[in-house]
C-alpha atoms as a PDB file:
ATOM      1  CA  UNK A   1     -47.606  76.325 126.633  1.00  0.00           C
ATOM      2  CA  UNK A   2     -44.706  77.172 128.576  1.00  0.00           C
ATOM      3  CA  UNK A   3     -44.139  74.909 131.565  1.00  0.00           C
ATOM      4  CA  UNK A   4     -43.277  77.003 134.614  1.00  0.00           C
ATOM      5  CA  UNK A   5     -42.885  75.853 138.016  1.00  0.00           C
ATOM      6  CA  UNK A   6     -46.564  76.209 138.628  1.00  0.00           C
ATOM      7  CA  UNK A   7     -48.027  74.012 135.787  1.00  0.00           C
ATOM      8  CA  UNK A   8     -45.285  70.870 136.706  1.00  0.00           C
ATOM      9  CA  UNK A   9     -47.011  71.200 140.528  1.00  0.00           C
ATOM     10  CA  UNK A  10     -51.001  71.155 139.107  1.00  0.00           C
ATOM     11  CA  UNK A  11     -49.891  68.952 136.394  1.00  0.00           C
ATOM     12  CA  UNK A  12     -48.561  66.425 139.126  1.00  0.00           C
ATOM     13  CA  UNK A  13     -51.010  66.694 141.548  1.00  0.00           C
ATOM     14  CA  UNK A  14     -53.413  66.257 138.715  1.00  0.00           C
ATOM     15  CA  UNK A  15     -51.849  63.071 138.048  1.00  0.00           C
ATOM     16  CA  UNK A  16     -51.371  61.646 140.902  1.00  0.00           C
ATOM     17  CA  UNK A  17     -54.917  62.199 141.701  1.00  0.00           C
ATOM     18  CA  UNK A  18     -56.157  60.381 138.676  1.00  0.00           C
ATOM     19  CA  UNK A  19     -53.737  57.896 139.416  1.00  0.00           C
ATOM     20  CA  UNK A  20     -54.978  57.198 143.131  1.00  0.00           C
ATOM     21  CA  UNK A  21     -58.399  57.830 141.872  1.00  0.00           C
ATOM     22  CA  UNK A  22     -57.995  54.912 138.776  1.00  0.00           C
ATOM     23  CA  UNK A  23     -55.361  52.660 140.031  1.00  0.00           C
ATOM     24  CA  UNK A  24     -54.161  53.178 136.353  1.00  0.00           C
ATOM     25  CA  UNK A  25     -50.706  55.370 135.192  1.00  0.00           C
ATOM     26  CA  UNK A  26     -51.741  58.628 133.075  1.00  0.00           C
ATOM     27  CA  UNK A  27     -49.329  60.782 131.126  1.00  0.00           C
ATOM     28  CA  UNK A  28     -50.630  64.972 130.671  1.00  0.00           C
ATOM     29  CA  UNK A  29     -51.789  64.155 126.827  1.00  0.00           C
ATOM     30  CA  UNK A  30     -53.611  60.613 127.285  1.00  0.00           C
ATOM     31  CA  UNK A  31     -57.153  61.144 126.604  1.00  0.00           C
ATOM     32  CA  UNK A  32     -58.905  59.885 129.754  1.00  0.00           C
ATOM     33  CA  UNK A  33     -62.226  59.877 128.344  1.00  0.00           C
ATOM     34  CA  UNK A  34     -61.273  57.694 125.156  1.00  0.00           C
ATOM     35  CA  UNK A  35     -58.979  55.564 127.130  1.00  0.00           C
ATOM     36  CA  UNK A  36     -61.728  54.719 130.070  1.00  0.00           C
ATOM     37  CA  UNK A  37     -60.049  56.614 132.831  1.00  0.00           C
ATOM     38  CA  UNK A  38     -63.326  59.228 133.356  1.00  0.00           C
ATOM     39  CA  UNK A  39     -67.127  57.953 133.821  1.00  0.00           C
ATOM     40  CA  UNK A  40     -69.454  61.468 133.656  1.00  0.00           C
ATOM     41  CA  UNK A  41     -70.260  60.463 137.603  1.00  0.00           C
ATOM     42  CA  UNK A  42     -66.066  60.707 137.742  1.00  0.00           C
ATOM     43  CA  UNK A  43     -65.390  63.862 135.653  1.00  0.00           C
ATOM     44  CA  UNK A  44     -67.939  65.596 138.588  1.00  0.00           C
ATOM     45  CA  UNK A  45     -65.922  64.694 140.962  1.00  0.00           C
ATOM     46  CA  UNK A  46     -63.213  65.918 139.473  1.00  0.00           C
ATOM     47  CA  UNK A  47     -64.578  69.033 139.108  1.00  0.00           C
ATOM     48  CA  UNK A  48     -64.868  69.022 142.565  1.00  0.00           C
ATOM     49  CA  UNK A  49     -61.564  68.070 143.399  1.00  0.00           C
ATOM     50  CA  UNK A  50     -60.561  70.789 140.655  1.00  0.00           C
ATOM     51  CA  UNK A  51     -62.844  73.754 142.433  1.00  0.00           C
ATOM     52  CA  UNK A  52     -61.365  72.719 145.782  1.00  0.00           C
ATOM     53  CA  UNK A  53     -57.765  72.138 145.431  1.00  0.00           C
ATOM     54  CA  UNK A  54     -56.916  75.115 142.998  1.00  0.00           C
ATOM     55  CA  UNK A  55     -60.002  77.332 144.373  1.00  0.00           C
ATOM     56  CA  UNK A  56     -61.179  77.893 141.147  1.00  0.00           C
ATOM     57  CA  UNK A  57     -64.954  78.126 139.797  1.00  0.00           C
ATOM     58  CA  UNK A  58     -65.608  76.230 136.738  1.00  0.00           C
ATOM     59  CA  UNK A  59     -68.934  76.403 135.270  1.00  0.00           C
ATOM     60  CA  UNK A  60     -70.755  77.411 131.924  1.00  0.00           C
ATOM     61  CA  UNK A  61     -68.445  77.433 129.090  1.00  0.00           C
ATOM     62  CA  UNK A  62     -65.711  75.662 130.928  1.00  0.00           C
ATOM     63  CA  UNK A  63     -68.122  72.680 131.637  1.00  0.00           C
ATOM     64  CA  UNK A  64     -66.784  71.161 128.177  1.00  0.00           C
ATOM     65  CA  UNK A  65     -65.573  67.692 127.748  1.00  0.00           C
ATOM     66  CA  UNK A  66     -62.221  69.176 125.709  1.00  0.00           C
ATOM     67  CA  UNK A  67     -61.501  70.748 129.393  1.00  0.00           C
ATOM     68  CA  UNK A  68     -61.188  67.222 131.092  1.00  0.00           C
ATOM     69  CA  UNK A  69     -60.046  65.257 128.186  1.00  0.00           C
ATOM     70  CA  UNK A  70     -56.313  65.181 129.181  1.00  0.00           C
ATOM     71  CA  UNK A  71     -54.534  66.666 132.227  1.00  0.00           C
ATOM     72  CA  UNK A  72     -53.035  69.261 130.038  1.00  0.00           C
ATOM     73  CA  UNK A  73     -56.316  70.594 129.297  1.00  0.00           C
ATOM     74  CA  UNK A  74     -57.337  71.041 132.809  1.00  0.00           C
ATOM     75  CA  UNK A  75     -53.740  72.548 133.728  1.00  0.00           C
ATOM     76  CA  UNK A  76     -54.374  74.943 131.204  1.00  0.00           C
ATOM     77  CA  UNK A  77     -57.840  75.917 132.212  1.00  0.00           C
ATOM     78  CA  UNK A  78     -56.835  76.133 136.274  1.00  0.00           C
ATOM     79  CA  UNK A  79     -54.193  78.428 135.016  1.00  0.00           C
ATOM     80  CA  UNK A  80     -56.630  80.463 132.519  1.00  0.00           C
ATOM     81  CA  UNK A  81     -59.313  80.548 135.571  1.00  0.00           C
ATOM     82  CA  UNK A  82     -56.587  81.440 137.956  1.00  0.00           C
ATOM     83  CA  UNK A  83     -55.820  84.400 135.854  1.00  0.00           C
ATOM     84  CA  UNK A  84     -59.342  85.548 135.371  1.00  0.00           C
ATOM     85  CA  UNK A  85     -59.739  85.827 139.352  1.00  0.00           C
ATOM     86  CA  UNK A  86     -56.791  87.806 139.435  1.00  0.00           C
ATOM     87  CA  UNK A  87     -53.766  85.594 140.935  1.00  0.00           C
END
């Protein structure tokens, strides 16, 4: 994936969120499930926070666990369901 200006913004603000969110330091390829950062009652609200910030609608096939495993997964599908609606 190339890493234009747009992915280093989501990718930060992703991280910072989980950061404020977890009191815990995350790098874009850590596997937050695995490593105990996301509860299923979590990874909602982050879907939430996800829907909101990048006004984006994920649901049906994009409800899948490799989506939210690491932050580059969910840059990646913000930027996939960006393009999809057209922006």
């Amino acid at each position: 994936m190339g890493t234009s200006t747009e992915n280093v913004s989501v990718e930060q603000q992703l991280l910072s969120f989980l950061e404020e969110r977890t009191k815990t330091p995350w790098t874009p390829d850590r596997d937050l499930f695995a490593d105990g950062g996301l509860s299923s009652l979590f990874a909602m609200e982050l879907v939430v926070h996800l829907e909101s910030t990048y006004d984006i609608m994920v649901a049906g096939p994009d409800l899948q666990l490799m989506n939210f495993r690491t932050v580059n997964a969910m840059v990646a599908m913000v930027d996939r369901l960006r393009q999809a609606a057209g922006e």
